[in-house]
C-alpha atoms as a PDB file:
ATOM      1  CA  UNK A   1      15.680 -14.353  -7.931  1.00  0.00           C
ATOM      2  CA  UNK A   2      16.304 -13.395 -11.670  1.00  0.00           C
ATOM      3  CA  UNK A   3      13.566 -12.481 -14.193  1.00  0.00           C
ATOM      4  CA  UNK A   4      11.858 -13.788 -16.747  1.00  0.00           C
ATOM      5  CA  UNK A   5      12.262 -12.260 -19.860  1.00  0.00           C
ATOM      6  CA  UNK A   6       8.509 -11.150 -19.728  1.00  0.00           C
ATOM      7  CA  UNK A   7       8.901  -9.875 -16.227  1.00  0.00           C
ATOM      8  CA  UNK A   8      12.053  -7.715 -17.016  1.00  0.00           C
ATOM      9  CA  UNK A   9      10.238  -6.203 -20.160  1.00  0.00           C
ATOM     10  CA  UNK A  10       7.326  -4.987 -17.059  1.00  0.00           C
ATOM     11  CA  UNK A  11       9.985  -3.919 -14.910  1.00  0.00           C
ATOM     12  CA  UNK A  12      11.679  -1.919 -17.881  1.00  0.00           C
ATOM     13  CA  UNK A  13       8.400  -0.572 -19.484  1.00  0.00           C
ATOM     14  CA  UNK A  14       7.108   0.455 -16.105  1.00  0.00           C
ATOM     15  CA  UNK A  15       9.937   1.843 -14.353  1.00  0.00           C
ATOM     16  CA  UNK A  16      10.103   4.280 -17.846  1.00  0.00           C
ATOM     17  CA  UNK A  17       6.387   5.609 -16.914  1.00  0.00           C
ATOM     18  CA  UNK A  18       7.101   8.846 -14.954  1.00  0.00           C
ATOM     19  CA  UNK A  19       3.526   9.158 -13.242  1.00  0.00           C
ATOM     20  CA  UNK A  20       0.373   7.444 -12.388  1.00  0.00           C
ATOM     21  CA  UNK A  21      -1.533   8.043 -15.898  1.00  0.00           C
ATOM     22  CA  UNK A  22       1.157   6.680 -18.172  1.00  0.00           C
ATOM     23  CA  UNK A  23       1.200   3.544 -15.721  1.00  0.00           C
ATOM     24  CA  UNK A  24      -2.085   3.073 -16.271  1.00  0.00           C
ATOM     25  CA  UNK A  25      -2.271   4.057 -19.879  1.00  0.00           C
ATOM     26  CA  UNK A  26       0.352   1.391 -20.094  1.00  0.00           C
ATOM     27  CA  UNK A  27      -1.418  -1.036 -17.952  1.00  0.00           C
ATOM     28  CA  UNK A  28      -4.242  -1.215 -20.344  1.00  0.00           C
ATOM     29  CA  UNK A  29      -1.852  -1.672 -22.923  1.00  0.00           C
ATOM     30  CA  UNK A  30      -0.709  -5.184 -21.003  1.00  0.00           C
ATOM     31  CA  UNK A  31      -4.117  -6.607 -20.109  1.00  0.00           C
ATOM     32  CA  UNK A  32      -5.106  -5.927 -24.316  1.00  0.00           C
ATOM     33  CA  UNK A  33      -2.169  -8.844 -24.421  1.00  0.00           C
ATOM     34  CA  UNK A  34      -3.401 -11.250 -22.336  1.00  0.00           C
ATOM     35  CA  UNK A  35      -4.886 -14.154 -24.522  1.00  0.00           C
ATOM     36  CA  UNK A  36      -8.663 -14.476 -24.392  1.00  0.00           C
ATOM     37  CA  UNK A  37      -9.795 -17.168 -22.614  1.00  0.00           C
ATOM     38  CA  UNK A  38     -12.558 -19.390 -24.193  1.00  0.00           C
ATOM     39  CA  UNK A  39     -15.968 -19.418 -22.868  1.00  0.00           C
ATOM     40  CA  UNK A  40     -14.946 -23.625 -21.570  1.00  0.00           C
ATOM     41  CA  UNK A  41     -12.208 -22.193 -19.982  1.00  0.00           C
ATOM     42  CA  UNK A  42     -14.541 -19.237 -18.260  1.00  0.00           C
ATOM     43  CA  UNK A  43     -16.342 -21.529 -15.759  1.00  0.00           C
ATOM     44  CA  UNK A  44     -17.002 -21.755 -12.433  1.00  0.00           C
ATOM     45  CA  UNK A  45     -14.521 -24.840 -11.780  1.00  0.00           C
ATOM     46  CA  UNK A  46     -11.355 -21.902 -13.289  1.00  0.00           C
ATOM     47  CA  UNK A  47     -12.938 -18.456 -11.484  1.00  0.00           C
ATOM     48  CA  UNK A  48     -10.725 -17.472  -8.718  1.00  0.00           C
ATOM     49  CA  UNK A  49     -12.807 -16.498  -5.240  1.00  0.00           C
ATOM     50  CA  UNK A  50     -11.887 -13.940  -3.448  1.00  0.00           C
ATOM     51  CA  UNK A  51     -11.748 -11.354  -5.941  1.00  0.00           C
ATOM     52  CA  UNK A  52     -14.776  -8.460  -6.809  1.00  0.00           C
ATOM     53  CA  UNK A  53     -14.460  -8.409 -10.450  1.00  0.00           C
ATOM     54  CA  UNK A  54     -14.260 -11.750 -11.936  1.00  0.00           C
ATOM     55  CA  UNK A  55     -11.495 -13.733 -12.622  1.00  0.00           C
ATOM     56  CA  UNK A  56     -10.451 -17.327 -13.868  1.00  0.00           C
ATOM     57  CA  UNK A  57      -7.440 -18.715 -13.759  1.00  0.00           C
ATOM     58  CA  UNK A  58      -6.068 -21.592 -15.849  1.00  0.00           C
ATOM     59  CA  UNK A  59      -2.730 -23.583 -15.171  1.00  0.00           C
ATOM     60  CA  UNK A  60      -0.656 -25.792 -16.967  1.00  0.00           C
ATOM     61  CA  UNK A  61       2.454 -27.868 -15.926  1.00  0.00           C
ATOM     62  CA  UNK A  62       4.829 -28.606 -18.602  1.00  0.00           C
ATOM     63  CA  UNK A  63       8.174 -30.155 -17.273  1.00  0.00           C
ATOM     64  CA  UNK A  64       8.308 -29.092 -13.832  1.00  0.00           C
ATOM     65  CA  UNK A  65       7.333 -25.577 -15.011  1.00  0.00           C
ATOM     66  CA  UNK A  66       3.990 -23.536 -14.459  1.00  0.00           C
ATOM     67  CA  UNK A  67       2.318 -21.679 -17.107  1.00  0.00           C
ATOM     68  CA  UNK A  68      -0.949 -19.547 -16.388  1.00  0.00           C
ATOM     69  CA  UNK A  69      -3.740 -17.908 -18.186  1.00  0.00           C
ATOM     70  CA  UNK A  70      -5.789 -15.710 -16.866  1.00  0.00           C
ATOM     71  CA  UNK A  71      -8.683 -13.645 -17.933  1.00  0.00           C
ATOM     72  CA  UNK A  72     -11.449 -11.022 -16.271  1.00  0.00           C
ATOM     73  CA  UNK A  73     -14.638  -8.592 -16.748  1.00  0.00           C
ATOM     74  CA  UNK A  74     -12.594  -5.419 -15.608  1.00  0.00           C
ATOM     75  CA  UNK A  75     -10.254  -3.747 -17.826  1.00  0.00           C
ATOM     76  CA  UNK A  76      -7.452  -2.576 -15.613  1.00  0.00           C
ATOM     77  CA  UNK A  77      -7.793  -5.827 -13.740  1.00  0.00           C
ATOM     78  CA  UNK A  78      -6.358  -7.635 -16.658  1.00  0.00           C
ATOM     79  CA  UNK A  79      -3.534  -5.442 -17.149  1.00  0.00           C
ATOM     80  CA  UNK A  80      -2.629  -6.349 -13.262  1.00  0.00           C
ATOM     81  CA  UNK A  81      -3.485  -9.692 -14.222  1.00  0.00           C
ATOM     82  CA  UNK A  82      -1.006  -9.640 -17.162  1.00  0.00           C
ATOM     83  CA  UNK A  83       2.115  -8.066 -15.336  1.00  0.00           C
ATOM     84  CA  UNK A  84       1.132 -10.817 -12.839  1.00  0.00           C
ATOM     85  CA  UNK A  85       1.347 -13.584 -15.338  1.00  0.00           C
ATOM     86  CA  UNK A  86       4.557 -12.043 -16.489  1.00  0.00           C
ATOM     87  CA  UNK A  87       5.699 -12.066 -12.984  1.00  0.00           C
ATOM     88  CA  UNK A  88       5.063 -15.950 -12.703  1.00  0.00           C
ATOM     89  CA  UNK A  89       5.440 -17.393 -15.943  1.00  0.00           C
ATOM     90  CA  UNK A  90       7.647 -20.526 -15.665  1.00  0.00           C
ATOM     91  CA  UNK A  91       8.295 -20.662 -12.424  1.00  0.00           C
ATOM     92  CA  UNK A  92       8.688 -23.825 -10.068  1.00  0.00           C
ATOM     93  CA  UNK A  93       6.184 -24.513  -7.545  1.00  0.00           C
ATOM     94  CA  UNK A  94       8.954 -23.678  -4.738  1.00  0.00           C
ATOM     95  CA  UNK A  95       9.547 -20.324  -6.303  1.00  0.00           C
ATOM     96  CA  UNK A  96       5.983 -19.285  -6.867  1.00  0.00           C
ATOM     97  CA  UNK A  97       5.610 -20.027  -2.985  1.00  0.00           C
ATOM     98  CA  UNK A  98       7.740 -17.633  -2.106  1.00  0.00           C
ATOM     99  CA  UNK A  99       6.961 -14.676  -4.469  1.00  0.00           C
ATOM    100  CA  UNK A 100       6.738 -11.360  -2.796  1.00  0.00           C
ATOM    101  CA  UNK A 101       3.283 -10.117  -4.408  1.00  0.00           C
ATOM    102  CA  UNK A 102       4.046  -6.384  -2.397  1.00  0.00           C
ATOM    103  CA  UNK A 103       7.835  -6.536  -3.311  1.00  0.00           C
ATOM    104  CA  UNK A 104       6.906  -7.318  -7.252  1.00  0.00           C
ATOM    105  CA  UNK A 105       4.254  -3.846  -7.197  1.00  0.00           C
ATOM    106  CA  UNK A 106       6.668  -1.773  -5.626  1.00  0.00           C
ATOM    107  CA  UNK A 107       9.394  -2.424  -8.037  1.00  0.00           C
ATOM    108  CA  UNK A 108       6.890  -1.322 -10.880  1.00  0.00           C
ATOM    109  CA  UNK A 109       5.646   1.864  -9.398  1.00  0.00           C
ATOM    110  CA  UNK A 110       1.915   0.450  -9.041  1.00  0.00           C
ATOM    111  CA  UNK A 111       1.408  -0.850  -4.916  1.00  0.00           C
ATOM    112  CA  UNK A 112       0.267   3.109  -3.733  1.00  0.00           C
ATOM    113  CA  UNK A 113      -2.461   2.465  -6.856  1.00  0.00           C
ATOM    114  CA  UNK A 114      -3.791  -0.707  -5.487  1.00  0.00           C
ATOM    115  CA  UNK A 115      -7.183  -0.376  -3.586  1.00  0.00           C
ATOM    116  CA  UNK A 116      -7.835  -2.953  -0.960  1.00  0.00           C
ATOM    117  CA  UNK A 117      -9.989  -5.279  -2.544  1.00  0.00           C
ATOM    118  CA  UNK A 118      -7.777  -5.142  -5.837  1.00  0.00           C
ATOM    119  CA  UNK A 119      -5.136  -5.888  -3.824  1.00  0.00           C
ATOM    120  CA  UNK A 120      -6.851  -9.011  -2.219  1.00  0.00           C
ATOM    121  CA  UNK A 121      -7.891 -10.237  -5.540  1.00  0.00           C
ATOM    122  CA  UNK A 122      -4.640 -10.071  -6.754  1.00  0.00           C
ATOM    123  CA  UNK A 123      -3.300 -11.961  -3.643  1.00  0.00           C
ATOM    124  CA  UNK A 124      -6.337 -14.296  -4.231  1.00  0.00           C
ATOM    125  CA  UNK A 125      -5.155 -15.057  -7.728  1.00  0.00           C
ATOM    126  CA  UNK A 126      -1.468 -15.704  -6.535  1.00  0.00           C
ATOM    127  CA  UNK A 127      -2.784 -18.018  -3.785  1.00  0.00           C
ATOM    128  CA  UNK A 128      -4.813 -19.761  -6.004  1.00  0.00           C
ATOM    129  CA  UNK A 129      -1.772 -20.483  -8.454  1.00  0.00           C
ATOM    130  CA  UNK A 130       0.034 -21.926  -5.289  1.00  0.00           C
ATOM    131  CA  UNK A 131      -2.670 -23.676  -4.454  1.00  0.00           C
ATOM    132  CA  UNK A 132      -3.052 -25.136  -7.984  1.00  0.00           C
ATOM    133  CA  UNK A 133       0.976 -25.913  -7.765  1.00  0.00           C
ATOM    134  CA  UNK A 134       0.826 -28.149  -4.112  1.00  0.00           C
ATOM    135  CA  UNK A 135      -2.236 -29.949  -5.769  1.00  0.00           C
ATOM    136  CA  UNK A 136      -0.092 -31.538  -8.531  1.00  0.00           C
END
């Protein structure tokens, strides 16, 4: 599966970091990117369950083709979030069923980092975006 332009520039950037603190110096960096979403958007019907911090998610369908926004209260939470959303910009429904959450952290030096429950939330947010995907 090829990458999105976005997703290659995560790849790049992090595969560059030689340890842990420049990942997450960098990781910072991404979720400062992410566009803030408006207090309409930041409602109950758009927060994702399932994750400690919180998080809403909002998708859009243009063509055949998701795009996602997402936003949260936790700082290196949205920089996951962000290398997420670079992850799964513009993909088909079919392909964002069968993204490899594990397979996409590994590749950028961050899965060992992951706690548990951030972890979960992240799978939480990419099961939500597949559920949001079947529903349309």
């Amino acid at each position: 599966m090829s990458l999105s332009v976005a997703a290659q520039q995560a790849l790049d950037a992090f595969s560059a970091c030689p340890g842990w603190e420049q990942r997450a110096r960098l990781l910072m960096q991404w979720g400062e990117r992410l566009e803030p979403l408006s207090d309409a958007e930041r409602v109950n019907e758009h927060r994702v369950h399932g994750c400690e911090s919180l998080v809403w998610l909002v998708a859009e369908k243009e063509d055949g083709i998701w795009h996602f926004r997402a936003g949260s209260d936790a700082r290196l939470l949205r920089g996951l979030l962000a290398i997420l959303l670079a992850r799964v910009d513009g993909l088909s429904g079919d392909k964002l069923a069968a993204l490899d959450l594990v397979d996409w952290f590994n590749q950028l030096g961050l899965q060992r980092q992951l706690s548990p429950s951030r972890s979960n939330g992240l799978n939480a947010v990419l099961q939500r975006m597949r559920e949001l995907a079947q529903e349309s």
